[in-house]
PDB file of N, CA and C in Angstrom:
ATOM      1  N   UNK A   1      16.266  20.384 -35.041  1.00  0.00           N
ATOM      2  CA  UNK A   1      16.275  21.030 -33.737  1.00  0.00           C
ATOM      3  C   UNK A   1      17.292  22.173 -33.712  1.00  0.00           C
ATOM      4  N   UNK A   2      18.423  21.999 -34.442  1.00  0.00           N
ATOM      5  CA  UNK A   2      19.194  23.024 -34.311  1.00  0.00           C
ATOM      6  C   UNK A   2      19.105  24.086 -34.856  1.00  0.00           C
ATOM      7  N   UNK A   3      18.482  23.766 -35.877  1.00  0.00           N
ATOM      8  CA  UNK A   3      17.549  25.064 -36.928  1.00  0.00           C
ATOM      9  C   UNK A   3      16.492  25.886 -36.101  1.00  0.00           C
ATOM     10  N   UNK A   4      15.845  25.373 -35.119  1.00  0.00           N
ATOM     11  CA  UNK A   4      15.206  26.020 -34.369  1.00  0.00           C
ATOM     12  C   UNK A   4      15.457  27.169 -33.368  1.00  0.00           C
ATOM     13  N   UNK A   5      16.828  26.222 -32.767  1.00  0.00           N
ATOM     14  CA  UNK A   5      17.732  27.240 -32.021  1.00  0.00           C
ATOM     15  C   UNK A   5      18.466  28.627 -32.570  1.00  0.00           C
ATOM     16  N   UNK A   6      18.582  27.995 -33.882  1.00  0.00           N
ATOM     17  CA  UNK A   6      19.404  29.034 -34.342  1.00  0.00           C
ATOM     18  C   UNK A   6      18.209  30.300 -34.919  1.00  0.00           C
ATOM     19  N   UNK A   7      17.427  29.879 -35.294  1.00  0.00           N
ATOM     20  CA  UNK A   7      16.226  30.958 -35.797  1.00  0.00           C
ATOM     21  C   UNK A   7      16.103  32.088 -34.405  1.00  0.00           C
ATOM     22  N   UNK A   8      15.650  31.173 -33.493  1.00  0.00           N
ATOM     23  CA  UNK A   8      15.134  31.984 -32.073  1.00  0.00           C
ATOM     24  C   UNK A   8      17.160  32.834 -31.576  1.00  0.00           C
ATOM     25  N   UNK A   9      18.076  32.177 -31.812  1.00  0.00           N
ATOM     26  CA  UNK A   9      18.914  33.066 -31.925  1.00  0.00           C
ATOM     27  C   UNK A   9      18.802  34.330 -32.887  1.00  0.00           C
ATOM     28  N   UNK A  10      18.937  33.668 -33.991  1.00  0.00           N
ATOM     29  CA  UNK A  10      18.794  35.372 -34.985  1.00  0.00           C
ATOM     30  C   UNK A  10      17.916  36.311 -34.214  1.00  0.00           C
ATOM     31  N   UNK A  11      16.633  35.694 -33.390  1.00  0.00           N
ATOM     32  CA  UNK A  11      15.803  36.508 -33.879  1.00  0.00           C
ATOM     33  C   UNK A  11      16.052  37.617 -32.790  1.00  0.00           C
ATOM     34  N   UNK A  12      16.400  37.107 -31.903  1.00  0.00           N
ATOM     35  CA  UNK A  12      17.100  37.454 -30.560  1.00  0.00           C
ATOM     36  C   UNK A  12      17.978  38.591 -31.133  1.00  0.00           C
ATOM     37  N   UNK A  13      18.603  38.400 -31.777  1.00  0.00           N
ATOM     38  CA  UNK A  13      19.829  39.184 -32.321  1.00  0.00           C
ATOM     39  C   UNK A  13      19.479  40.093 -32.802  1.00  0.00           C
ATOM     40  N   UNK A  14      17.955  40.071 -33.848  1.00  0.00           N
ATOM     41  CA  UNK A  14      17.318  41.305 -34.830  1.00  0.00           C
ATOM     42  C   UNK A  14      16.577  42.077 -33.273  1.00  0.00           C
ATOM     43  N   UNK A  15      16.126  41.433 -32.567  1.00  0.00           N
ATOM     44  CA  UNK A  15      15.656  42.328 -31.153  1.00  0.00           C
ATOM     45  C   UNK A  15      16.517  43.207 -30.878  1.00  0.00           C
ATOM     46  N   UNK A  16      17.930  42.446 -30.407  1.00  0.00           N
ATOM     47  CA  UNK A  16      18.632  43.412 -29.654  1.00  0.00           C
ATOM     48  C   UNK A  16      19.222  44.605 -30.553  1.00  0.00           C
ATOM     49  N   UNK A  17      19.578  44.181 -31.797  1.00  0.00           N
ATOM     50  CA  UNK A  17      19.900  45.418 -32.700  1.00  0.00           C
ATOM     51  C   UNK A  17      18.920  46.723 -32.686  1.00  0.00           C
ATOM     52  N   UNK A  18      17.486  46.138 -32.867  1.00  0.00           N
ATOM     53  CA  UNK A  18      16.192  47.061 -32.885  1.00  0.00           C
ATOM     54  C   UNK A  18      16.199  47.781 -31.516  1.00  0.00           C
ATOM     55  N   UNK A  19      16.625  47.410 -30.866  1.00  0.00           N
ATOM     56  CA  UNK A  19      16.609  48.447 -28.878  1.00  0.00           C
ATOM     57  C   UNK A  19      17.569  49.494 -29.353  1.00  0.00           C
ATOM     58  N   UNK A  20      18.873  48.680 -29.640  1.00  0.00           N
ATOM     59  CA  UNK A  20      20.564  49.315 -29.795  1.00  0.00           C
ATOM     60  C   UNK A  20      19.810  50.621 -30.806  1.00  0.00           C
ATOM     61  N   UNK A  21      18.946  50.468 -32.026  1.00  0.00           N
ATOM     62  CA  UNK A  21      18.702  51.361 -32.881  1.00  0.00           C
ATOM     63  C   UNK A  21      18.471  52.700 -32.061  1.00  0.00           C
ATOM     64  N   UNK A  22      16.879  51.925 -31.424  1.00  0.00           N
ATOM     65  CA  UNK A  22      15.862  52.669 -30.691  1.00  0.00           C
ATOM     66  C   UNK A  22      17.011  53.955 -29.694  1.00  0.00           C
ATOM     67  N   UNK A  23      17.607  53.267 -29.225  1.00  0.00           N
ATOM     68  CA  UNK A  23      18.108  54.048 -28.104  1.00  0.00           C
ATOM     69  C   UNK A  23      19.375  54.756 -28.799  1.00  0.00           C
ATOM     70  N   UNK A  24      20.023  54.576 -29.997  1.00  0.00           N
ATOM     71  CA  UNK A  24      20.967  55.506 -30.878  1.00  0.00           C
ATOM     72  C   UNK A  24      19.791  56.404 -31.389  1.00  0.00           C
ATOM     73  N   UNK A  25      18.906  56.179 -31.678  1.00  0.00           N
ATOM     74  CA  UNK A  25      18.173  57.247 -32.309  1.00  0.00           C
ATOM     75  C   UNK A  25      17.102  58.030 -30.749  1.00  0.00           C
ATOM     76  N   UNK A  26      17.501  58.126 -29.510  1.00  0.00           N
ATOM     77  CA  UNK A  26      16.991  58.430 -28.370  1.00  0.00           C
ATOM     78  C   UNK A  26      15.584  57.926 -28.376  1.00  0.00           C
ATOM     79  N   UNK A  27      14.965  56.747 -28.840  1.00  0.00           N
ATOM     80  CA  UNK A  27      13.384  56.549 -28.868  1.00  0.00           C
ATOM     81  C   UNK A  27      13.240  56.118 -28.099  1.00  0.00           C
ATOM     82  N   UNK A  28      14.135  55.438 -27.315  1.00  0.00           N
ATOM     83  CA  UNK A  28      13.987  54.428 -25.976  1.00  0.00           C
ATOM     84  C   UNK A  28      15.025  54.982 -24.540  1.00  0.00           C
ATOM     85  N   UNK A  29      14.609  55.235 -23.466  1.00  0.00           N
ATOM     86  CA  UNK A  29      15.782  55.926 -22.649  1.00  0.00           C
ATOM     87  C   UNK A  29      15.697  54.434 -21.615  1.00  0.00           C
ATOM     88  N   UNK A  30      16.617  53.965 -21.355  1.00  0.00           N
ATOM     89  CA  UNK A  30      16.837  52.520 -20.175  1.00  0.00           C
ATOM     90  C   UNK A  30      17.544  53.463 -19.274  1.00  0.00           C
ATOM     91  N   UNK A  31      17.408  53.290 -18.065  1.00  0.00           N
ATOM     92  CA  UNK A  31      17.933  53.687 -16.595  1.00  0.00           C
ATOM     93  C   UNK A  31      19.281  52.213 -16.411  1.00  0.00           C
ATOM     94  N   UNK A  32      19.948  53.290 -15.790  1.00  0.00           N
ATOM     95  CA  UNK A  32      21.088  51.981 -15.446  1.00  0.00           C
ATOM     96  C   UNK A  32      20.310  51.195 -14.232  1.00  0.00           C
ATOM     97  N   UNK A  33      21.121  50.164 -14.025  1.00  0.00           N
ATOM     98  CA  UNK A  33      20.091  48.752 -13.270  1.00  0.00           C
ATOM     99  C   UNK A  33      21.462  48.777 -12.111  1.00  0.00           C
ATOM    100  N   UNK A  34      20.791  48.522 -10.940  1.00  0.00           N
ATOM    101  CA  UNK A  34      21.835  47.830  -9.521  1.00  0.00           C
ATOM    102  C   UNK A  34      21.502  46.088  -9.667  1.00  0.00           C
ATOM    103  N   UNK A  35      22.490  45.239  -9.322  1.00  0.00           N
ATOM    104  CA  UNK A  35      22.032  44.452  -9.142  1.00  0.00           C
ATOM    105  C   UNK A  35      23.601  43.676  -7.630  1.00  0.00           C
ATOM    106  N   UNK A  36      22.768  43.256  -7.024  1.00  0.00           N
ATOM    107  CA  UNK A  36      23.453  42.735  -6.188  1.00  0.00           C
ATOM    108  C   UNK A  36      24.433  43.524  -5.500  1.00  0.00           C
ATOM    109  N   UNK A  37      23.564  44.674  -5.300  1.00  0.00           N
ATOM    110  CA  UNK A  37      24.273  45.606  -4.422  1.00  0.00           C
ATOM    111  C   UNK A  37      25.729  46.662  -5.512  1.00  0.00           C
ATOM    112  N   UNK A  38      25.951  46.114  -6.391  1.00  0.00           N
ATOM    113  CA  UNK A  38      26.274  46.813  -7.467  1.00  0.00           C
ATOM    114  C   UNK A  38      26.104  47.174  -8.732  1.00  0.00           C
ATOM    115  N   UNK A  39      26.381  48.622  -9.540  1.00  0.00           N
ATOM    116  CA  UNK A  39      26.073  48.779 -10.530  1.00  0.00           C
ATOM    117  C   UNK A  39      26.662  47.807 -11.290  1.00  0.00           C
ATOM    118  N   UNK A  40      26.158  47.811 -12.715  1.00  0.00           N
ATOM    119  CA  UNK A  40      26.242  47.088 -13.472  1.00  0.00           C
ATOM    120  C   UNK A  40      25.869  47.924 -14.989  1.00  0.00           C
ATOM    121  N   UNK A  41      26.539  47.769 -16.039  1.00  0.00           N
ATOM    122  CA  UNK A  41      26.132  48.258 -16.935  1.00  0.00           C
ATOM    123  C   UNK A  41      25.077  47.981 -17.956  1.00  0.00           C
ATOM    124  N   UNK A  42      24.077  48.803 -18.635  1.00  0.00           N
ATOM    125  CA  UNK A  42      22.695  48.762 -18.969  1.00  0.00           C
ATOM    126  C   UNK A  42      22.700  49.620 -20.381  1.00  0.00           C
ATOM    127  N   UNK A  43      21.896  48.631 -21.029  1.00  0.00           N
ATOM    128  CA  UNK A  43      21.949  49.502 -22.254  1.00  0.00           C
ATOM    129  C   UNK A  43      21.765  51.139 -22.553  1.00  0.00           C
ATOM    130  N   UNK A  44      21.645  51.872 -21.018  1.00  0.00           N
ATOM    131  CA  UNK A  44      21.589  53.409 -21.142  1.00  0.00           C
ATOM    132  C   UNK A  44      22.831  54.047 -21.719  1.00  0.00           C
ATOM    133  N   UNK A  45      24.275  53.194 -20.698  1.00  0.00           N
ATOM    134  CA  UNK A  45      25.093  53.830 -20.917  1.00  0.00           C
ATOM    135  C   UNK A  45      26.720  52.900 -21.430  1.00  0.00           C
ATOM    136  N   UNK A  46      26.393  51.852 -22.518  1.00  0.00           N
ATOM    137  CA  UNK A  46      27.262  51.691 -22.940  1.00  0.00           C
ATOM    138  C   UNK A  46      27.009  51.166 -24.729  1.00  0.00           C
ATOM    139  N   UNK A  47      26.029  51.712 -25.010  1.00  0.00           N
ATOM    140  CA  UNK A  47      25.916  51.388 -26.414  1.00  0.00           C
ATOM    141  C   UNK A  47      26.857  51.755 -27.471  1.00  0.00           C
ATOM    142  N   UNK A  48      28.200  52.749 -27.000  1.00  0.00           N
ATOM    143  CA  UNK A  48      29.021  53.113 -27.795  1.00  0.00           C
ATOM    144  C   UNK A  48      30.512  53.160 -26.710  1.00  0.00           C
ATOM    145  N   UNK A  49      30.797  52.205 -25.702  1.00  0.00           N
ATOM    146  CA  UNK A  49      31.850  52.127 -25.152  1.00  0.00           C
ATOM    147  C   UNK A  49      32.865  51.253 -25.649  1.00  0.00           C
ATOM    148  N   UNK A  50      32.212  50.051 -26.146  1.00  0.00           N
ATOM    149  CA  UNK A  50      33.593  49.063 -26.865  1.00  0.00           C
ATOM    150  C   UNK A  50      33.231  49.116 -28.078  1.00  0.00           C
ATOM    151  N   UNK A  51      32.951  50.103 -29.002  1.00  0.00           N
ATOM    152  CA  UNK A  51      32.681  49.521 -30.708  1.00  0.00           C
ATOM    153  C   UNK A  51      33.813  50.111 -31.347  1.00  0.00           C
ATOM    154  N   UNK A  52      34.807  50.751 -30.973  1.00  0.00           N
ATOM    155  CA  UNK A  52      36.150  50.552 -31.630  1.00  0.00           C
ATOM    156  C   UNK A  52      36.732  49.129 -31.547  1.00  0.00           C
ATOM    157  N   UNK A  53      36.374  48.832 -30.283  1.00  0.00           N
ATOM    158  CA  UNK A  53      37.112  47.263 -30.244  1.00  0.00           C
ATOM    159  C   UNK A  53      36.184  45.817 -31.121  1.00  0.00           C
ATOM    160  N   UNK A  54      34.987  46.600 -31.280  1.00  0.00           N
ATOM    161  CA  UNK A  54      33.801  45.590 -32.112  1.00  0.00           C
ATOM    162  C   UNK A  54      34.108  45.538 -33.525  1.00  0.00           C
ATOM    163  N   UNK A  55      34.786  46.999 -33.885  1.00  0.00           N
ATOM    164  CA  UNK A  55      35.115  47.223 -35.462  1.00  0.00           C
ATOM    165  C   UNK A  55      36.205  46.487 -35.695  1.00  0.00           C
ATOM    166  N   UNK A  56      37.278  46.733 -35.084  1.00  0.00           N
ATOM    167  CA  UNK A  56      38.759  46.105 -34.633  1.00  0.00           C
ATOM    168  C   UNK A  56      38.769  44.457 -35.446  1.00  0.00           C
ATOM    169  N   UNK A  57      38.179  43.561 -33.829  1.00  0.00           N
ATOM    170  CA  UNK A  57      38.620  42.835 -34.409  1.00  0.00           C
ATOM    171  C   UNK A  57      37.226  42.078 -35.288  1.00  0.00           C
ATOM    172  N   UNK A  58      36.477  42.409 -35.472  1.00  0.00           N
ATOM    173  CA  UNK A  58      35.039  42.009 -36.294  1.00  0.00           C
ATOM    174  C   UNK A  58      35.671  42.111 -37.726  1.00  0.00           C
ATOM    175  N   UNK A  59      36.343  43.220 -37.721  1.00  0.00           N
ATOM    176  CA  UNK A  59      37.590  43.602 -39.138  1.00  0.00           C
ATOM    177  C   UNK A  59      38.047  42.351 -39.454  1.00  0.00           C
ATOM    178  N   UNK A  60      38.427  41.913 -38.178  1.00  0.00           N
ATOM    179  CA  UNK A  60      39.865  41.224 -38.191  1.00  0.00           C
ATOM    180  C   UNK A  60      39.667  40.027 -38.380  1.00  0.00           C
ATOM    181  N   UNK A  61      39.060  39.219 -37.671  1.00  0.00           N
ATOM    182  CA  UNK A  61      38.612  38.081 -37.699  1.00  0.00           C
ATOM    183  C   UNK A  61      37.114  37.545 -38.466  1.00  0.00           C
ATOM    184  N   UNK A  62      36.733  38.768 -38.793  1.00  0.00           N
ATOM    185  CA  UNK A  62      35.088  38.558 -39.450  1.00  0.00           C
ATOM    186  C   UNK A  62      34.888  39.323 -40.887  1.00  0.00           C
ATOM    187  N   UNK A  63      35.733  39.877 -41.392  1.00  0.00           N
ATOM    188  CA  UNK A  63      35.806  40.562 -42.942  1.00  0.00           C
ATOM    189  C   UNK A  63      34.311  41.662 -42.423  1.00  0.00           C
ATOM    190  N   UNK A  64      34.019  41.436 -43.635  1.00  0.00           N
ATOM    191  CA  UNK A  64      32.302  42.899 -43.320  1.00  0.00           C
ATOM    192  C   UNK A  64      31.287  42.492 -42.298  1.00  0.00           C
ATOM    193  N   UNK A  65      31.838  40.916 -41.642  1.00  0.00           N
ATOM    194  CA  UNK A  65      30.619  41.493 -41.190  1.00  0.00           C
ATOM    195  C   UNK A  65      29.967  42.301 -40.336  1.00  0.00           C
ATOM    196  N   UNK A  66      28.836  42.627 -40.188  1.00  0.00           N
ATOM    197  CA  UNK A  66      28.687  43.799 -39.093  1.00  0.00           C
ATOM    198  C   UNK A  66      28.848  43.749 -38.047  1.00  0.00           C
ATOM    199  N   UNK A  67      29.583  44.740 -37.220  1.00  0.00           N
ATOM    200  CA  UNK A  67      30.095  44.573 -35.879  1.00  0.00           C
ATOM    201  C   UNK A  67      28.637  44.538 -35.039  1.00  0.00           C
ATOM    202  N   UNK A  68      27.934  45.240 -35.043  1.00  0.00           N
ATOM    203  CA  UNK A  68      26.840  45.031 -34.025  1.00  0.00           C
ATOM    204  C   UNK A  68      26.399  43.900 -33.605  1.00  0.00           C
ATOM    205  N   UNK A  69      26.183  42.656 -34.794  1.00  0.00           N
ATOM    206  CA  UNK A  69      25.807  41.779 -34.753  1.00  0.00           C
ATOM    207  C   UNK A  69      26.657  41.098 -33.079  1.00  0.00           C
ATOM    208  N   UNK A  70      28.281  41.268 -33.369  1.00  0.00           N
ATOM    209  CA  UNK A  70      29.169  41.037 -31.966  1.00  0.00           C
ATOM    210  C   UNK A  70      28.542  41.382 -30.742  1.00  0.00           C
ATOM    211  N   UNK A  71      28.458  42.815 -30.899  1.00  0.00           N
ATOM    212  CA  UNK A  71      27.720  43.783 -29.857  1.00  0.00           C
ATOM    213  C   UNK A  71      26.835  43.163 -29.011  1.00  0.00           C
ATOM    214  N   UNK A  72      25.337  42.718 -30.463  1.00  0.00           N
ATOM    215  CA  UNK A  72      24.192  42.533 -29.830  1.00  0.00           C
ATOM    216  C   UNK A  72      24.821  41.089 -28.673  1.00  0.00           C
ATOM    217  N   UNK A  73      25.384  40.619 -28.935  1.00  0.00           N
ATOM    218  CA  UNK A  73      25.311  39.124 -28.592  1.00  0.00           C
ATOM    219  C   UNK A  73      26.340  39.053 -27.286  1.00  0.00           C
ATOM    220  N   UNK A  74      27.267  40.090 -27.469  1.00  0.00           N
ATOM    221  CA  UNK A  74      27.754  40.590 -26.044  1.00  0.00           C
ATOM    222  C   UNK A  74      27.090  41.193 -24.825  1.00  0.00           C
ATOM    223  N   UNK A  75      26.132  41.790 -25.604  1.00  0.00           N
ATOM    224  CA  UNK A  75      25.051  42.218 -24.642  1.00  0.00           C
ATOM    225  C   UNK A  75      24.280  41.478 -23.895  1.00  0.00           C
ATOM    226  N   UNK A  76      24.002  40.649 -24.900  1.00  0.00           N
ATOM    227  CA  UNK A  76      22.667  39.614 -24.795  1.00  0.00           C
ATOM    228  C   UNK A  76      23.466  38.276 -23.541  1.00  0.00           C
ATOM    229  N   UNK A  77      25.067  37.631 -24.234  1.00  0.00           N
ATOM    230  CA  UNK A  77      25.954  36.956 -22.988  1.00  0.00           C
ATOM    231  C   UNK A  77      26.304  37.875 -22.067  1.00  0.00           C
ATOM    232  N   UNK A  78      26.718  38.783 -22.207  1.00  0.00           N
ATOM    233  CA  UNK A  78      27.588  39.130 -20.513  1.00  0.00           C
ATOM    234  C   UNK A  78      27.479  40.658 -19.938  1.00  0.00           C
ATOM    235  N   UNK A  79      26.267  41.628 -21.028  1.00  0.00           N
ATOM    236  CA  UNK A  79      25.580  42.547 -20.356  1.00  0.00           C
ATOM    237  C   UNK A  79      27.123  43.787 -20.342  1.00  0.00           C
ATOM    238  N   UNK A  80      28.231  43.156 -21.604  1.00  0.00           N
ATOM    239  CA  UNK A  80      29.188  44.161 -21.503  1.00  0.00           C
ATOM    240  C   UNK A  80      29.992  44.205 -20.524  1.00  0.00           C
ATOM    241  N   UNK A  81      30.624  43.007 -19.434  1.00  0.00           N
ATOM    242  CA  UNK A  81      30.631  43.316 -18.174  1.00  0.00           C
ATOM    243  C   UNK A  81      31.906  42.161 -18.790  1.00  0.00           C
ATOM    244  N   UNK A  82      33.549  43.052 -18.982  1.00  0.00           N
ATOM    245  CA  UNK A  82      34.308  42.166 -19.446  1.00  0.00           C
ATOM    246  C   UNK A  82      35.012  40.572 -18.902  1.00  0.00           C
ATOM    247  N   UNK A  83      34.896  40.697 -17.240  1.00  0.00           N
ATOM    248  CA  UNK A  83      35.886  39.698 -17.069  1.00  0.00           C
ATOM    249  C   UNK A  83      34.280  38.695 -16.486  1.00  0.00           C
ATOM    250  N   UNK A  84      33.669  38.867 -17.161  1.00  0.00           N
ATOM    251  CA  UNK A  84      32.344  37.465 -17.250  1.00  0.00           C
ATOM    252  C   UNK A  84      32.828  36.562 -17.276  1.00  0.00           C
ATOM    253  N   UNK A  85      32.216  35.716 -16.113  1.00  0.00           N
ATOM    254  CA  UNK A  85      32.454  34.362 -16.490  1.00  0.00           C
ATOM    255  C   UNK A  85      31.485  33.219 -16.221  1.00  0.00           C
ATOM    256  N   UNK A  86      31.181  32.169 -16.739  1.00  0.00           N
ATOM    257  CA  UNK A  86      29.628  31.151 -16.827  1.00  0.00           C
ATOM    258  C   UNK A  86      30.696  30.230 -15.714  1.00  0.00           C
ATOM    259  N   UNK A  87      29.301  29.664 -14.837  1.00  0.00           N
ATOM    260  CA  UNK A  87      29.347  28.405 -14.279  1.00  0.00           C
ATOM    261  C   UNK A  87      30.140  27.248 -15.321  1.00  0.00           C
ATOM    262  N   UNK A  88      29.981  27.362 -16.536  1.00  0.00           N
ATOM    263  CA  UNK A  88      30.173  25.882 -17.618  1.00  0.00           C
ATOM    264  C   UNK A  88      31.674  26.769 -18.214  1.00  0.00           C
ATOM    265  N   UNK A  89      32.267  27.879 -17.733  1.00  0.00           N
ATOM    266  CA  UNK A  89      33.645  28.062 -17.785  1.00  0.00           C
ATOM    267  C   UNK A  89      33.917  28.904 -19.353  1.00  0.00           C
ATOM    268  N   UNK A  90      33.054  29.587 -19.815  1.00  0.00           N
ATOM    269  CA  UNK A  90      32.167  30.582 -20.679  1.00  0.00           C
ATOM    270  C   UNK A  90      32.925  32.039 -20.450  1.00  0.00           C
ATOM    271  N   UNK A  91      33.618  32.813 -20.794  1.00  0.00           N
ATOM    272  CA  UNK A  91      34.677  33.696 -20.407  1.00  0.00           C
ATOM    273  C   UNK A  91      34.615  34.960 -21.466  1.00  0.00           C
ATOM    274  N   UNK A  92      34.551  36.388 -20.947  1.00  0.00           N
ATOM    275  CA  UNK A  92      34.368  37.381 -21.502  1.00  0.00           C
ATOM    276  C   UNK A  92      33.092  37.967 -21.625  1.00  0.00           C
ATOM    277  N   UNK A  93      33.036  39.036 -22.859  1.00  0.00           N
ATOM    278  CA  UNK A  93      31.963  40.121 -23.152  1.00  0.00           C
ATOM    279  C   UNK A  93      31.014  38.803 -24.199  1.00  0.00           C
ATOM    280  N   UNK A  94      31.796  37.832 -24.745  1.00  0.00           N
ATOM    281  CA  UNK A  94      30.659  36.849 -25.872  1.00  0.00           C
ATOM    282  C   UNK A  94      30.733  35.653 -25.389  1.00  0.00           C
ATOM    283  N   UNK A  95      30.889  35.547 -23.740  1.00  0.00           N
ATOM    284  CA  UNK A  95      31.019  34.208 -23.453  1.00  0.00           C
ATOM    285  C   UNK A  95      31.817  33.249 -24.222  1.00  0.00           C
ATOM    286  N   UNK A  96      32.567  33.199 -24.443  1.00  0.00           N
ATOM    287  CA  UNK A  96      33.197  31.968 -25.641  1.00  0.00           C
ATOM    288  C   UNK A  96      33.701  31.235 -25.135  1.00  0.00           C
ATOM    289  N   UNK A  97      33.645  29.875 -25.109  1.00  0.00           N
ATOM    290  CA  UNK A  97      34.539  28.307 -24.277  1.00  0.00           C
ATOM    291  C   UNK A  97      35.873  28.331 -24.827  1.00  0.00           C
ATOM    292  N   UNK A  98      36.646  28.354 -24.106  1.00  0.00           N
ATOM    293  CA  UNK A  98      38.243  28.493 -24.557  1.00  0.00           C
ATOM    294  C   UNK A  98      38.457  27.468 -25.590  1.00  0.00           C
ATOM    295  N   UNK A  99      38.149  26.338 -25.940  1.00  0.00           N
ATOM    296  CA  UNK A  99      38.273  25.852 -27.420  1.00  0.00           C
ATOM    297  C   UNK A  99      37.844  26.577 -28.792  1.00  0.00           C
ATOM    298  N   UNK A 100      36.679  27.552 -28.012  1.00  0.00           N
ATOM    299  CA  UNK A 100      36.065  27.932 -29.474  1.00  0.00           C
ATOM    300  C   UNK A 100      36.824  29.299 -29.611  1.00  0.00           C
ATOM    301  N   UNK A 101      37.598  29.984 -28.622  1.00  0.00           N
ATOM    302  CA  UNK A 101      38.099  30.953 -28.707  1.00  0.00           C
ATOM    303  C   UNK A 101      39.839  30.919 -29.234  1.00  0.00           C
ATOM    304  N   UNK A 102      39.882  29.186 -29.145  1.00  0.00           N
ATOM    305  CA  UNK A 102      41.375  29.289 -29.902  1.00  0.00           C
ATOM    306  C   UNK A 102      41.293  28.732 -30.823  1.00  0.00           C
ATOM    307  N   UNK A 103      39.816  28.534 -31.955  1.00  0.00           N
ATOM    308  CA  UNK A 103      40.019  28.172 -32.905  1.00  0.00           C
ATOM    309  C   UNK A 103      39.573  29.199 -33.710  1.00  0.00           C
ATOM    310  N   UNK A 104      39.178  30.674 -33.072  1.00  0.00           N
ATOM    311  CA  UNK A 104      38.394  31.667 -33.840  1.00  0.00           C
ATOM    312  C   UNK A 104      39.775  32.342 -33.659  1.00  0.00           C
ATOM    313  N   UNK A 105      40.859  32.294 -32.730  1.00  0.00           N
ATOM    314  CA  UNK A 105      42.138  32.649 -32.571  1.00  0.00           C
ATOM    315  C   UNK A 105      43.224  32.347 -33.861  1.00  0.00           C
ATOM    316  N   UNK A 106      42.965  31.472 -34.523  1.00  0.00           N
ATOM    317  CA  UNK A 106      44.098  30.768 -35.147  1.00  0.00           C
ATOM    318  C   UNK A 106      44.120  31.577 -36.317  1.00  0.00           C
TER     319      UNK A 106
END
């Protein structure tokens, strides 16, 4: 079962990279989105606002691997929208549960 999850994750992940492409290479134009009476940010206009901080610590804590991969999945949890936070107590741009964030901390 968990193999399952995790597939439909990747695959999720090869999606959102393929938009992120689309729209670095202008093939795709997204309109920013209102929601709840406020803007909110949309893949029009932040596909290159935090990737110094994606290189940073993806460097830092992740050796090669590719920062987008962070990106996509920030996108995909919290739409880039930093002080996110989940009902189940899920915090930031990658959602992360404060246990898993002080053991990716250490």
């Amino acid at each position: 079962m968990a193999l399952k999850y995790w597939l439909w994750g990747v695959a999720g992940l090869i999606l959102l990279l393929t938009i992120l492409e689309a729209i670095n290479r202008k093939l795709l134009v997204v309109e920013p989105e209102v929601e709840e009476g406020r803007k909110v940010l949309s893949l029009g206009n932040v596909t290159s606002r935090y990737d110094e901080h994606f290189r940073k610590y993806t460097r830092t804590y992740f050796g090669r691997t590719p920062f987008e991969w962070f990106k996509a999945q920030s996108i995909q949890e919290s739409r880039l929208i930093p002080d996110a936070k989940s009902p189940v107590g899920a915090m930031g741009l990658m959602q992360l549960m404060p246990p898993t964030f002080q053991e990716i901390r250490k």
